[in-house]
C-alpha atoms as a PDB file:
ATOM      1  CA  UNK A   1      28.208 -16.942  -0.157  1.00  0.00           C
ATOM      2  CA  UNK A   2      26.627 -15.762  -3.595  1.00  0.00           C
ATOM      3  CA  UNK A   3      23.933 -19.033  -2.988  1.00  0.00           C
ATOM      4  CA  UNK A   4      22.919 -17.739   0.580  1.00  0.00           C
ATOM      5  CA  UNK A   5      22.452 -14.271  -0.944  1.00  0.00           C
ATOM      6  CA  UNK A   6      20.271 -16.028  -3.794  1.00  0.00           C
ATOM      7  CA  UNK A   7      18.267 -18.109  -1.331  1.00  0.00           C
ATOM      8  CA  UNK A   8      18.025 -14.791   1.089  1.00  0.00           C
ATOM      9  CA  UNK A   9      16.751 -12.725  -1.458  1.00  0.00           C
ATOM     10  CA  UNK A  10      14.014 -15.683  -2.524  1.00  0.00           C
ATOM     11  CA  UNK A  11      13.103 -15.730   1.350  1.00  0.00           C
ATOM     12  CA  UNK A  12      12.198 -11.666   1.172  1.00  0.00           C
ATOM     13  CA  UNK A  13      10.582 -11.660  -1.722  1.00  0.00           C
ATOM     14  CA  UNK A  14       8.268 -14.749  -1.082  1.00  0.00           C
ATOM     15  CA  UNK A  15       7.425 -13.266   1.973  1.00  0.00           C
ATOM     16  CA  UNK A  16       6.899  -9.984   0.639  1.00  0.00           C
ATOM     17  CA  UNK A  17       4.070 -11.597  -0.752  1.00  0.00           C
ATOM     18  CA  UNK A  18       2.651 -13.646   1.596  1.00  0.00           C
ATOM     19  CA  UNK A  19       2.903 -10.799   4.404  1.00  0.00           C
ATOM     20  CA  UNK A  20       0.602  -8.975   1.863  1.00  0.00           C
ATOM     21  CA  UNK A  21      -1.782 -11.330   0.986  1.00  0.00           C
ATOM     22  CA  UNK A  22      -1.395 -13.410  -2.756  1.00  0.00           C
ATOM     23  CA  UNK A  23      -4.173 -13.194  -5.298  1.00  0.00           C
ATOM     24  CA  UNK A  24      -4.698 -17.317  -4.683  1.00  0.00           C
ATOM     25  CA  UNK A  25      -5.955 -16.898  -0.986  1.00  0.00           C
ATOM     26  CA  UNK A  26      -5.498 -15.412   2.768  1.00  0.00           C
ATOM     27  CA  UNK A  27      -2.290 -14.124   3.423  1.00  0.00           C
ATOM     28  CA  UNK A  28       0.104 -16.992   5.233  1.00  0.00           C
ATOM     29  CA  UNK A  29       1.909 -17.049   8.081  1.00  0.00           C
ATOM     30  CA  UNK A  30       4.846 -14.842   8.056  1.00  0.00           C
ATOM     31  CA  UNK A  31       7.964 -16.665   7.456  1.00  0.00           C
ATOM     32  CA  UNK A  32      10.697 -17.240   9.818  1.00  0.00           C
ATOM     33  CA  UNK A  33      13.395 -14.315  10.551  1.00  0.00           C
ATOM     34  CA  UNK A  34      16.599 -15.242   8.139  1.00  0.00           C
ATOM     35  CA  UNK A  35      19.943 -15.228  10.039  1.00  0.00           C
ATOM     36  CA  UNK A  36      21.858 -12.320   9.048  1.00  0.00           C
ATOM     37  CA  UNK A  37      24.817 -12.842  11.728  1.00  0.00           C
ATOM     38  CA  UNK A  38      26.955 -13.440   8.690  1.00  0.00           C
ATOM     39  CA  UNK A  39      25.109 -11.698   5.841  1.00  0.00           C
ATOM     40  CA  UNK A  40      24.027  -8.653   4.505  1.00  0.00           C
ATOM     41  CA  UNK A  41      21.820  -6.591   5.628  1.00  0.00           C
ATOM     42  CA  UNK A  42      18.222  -6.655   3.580  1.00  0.00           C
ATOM     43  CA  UNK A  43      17.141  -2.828   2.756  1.00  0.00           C
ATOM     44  CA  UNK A  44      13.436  -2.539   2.121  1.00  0.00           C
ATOM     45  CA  UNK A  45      13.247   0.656  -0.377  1.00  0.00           C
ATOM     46  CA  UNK A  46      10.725   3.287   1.083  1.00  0.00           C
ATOM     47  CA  UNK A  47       9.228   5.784  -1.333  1.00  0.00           C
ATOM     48  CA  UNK A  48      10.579   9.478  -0.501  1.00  0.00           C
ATOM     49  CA  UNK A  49       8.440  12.190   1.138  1.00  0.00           C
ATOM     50  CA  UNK A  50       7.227  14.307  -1.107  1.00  0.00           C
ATOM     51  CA  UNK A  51       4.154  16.634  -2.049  1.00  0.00           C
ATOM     52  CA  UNK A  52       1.144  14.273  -2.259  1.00  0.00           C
ATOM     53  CA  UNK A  53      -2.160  15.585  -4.713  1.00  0.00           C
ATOM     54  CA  UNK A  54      -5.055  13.360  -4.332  1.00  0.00           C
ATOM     55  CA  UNK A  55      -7.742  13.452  -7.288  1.00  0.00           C
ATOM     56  CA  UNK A  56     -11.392  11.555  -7.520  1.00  0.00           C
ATOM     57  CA  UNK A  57     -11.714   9.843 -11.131  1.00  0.00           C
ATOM     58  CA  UNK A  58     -12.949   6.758 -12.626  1.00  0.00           C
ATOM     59  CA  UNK A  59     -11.586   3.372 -13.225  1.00  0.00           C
ATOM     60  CA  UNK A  60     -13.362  -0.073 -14.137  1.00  0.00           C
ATOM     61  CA  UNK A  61     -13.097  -2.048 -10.930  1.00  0.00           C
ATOM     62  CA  UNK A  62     -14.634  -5.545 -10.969  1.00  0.00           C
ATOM     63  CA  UNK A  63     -16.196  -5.045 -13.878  1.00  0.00           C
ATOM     64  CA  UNK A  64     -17.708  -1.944 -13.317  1.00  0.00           C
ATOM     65  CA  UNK A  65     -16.920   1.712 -13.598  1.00  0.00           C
ATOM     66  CA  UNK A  66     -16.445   3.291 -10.290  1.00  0.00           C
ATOM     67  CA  UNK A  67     -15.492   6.601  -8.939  1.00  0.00           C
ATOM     68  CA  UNK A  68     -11.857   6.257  -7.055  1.00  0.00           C
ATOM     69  CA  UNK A  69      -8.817   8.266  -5.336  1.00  0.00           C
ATOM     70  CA  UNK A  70      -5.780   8.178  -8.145  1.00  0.00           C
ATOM     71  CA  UNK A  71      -2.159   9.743  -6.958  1.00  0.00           C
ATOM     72  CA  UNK A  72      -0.372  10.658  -9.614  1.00  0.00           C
ATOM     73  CA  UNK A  73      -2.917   9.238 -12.255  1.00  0.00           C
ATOM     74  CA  UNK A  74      -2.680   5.560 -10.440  1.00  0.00           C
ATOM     75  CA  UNK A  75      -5.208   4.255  -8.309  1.00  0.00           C
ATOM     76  CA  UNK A  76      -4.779   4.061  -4.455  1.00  0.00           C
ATOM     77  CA  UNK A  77      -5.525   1.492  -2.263  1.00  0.00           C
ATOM     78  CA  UNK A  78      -6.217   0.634   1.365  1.00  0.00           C
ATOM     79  CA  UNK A  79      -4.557  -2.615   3.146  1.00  0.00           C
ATOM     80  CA  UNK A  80      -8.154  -4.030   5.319  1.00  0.00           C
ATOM     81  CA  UNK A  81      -5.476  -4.790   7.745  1.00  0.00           C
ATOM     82  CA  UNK A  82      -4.376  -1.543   8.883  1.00  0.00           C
ATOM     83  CA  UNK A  83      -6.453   0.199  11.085  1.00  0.00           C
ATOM     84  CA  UNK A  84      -8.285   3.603  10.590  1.00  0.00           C
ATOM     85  CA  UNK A  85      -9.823   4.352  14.305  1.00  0.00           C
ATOM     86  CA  UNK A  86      -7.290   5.242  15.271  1.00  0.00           C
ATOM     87  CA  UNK A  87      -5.302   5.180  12.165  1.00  0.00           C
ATOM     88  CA  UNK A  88      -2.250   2.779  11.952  1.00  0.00           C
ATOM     89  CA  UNK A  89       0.044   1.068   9.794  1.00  0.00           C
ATOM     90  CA  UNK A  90      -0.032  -2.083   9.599  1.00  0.00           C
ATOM     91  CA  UNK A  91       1.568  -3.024   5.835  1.00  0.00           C
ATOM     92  CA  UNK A  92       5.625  -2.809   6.593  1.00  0.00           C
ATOM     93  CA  UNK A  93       8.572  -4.838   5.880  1.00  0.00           C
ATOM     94  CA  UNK A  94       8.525  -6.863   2.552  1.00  0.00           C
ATOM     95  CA  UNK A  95       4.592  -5.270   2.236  1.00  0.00           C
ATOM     96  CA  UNK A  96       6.461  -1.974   1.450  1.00  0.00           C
ATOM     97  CA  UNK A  97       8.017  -3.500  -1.841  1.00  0.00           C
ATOM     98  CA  UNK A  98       4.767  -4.202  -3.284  1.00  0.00           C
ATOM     99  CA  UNK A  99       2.653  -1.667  -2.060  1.00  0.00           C
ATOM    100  CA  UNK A 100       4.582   1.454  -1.729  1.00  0.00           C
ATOM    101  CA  UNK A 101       3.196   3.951   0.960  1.00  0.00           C
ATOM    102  CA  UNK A 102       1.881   7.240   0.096  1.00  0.00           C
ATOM    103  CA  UNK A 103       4.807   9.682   2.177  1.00  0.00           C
ATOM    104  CA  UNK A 104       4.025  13.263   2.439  1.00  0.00           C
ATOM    105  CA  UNK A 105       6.641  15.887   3.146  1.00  0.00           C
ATOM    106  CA  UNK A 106       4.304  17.956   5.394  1.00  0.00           C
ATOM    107  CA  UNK A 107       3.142  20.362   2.837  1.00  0.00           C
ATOM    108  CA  UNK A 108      -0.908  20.824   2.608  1.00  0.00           C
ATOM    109  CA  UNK A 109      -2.596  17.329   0.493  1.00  0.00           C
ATOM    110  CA  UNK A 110      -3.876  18.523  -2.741  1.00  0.00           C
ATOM    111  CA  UNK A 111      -7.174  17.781  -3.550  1.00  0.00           C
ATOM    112  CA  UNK A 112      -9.771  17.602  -7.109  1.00  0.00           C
ATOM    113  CA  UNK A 113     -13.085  15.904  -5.756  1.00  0.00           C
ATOM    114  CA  UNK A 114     -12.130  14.963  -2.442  1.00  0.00           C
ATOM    115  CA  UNK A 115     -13.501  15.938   0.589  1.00  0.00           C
ATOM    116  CA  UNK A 116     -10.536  17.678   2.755  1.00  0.00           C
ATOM    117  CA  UNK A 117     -12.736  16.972   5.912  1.00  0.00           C
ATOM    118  CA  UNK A 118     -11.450  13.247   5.544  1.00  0.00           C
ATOM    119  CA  UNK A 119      -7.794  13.333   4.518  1.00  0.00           C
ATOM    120  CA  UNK A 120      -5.118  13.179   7.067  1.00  0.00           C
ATOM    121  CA  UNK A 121      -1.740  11.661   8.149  1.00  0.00           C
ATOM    122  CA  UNK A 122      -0.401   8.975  10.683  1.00  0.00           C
ATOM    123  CA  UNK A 123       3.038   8.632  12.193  1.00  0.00           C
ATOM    124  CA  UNK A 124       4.330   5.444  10.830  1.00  0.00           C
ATOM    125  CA  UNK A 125       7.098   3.255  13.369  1.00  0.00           C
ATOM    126  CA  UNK A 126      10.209   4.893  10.811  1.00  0.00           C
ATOM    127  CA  UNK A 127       9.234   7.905  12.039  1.00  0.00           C
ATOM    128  CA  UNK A 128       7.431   9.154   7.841  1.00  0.00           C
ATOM    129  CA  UNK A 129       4.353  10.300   7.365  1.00  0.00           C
ATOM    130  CA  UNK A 130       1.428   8.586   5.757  1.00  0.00           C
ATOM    131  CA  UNK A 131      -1.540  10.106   4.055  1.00  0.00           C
ATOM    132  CA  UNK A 132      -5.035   8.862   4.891  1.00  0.00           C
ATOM    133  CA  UNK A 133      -8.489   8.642   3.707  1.00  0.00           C
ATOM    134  CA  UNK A 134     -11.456   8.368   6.385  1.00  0.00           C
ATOM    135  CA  UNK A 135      -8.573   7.889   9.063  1.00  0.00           C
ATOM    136  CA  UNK A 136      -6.858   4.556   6.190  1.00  0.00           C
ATOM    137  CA  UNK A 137      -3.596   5.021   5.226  1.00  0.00           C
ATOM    138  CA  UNK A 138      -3.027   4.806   1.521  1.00  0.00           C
ATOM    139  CA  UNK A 139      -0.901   2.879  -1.136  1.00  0.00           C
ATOM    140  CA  UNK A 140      -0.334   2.498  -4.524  1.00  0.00           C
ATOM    141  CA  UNK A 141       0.144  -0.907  -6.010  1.00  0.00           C
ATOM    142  CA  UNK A 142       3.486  -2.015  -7.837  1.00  0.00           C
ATOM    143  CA  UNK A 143       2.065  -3.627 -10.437  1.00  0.00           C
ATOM    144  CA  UNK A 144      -0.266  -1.016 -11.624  1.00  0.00           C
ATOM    145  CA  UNK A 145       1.528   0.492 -14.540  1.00  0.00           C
ATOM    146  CA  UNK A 146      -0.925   2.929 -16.015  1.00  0.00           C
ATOM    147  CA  UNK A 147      -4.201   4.825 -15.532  1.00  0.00           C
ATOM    148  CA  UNK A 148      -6.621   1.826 -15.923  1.00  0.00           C
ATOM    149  CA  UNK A 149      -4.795  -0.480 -14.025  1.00  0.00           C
ATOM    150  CA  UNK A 150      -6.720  -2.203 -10.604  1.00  0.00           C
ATOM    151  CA  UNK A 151      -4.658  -5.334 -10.644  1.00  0.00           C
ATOM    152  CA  UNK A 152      -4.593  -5.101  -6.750  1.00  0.00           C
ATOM    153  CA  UNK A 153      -8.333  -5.107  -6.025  1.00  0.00           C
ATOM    154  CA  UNK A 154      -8.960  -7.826  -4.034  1.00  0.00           C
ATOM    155  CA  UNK A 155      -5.564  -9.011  -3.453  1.00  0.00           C
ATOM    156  CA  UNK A 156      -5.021 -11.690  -0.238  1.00  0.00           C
ATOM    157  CA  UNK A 157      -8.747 -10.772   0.157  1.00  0.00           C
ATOM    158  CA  UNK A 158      -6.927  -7.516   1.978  1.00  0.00           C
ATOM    159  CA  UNK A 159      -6.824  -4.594  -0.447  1.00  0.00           C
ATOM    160  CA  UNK A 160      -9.127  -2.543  -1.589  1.00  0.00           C
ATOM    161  CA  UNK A 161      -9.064   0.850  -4.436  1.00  0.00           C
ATOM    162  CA  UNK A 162     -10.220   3.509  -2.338  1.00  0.00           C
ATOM    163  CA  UNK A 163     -13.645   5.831  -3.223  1.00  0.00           C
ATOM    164  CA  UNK A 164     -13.567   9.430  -2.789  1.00  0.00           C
ATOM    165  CA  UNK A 165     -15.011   8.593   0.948  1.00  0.00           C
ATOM    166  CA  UNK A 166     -12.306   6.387   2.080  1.00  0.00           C
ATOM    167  CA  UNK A 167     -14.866   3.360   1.569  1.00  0.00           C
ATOM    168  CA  UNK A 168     -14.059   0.383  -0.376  1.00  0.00           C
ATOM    169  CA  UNK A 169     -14.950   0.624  -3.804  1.00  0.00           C
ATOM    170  CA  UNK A 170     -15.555  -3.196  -3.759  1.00  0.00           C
ATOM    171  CA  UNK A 171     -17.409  -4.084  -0.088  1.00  0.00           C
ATOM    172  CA  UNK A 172     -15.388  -6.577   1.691  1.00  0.00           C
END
């Protein structure tokens, strides 16, 4: 039993990743649903609601300084893959582990720098809600540990840190 929970655990986690996109090409095809007749059931943590403040800063990105969203002093991203006319999520599952959604509670987004004209929300399939920028919902990156961090430009070829206009700061 303890080497099927191993071996299910590998199977999330590598396709957390290749749901997402790797840094060493496209994203794959999504692996095959594990049975779970027997097993226990995989959680995927989601980030809590809460009250979201969006500010416009700078951060080196590809080499060069650029002007970008941060939440809580980290840089957000959008996933190319989700849509933005009409807005929807399309990052769940595993995706959620390494790119955590930004949740609002329903209070009023907080903004420094950008425009209020352009943020929004979208009703994601659990029923949260999801701030967006231009009409692209937004995430932070797991990896990115500290204010300078862009580790997941350009991930899969399918994320992108956000500009103050919801544009990529890197075009795609």
């Amino acid at each position: 039993m303890k080497a099927r929970t191993a071996a299910l655990v590998l199977v999330v986690a590598l396709g957390g990743l290749t749901a997402c996109g790797s840094a060493a090409g496209p994203p794959a095809s999504a692996p095959s649903e594990p049975d779970l007749t027997d097993g226990p059931a995989v959680v995927i943590p989601t980030p809590s609601p809460e009250p979201v403040t969006l500010t416009a800063g700078k951060a080196e990105v590809g080499g060069a300084e650029a002007d970008v969203v941060r939440f809580k002093d980290r840089v957000v991203y959008r996933f190319e893959a989700d849509e933005n006319k009409p807005s929807k999520v399309n990052c769940t599952g595993d995706c959620l582990v390494i790119w955590p959604p930004l949740l609002t509670d329903g209070t009023p987004v907080k903004l420094t720098g950008v425009d209020a004209t352009l943020v929004g929300t979208v009703r994601r399939a659990d029923g949260l809600a999801q701030v967006t920028l231009a009409g692209w919902p937004l995430y932070l990156y797991k990896q990115d540990q500290s204010p300078t961090d862009t580790k997941g430009e350009g991930v899969g070829g399918n994320w992108s840190v956000v500009r103050p206009d919801g544009k990529p700061v890197i075009s795609k």
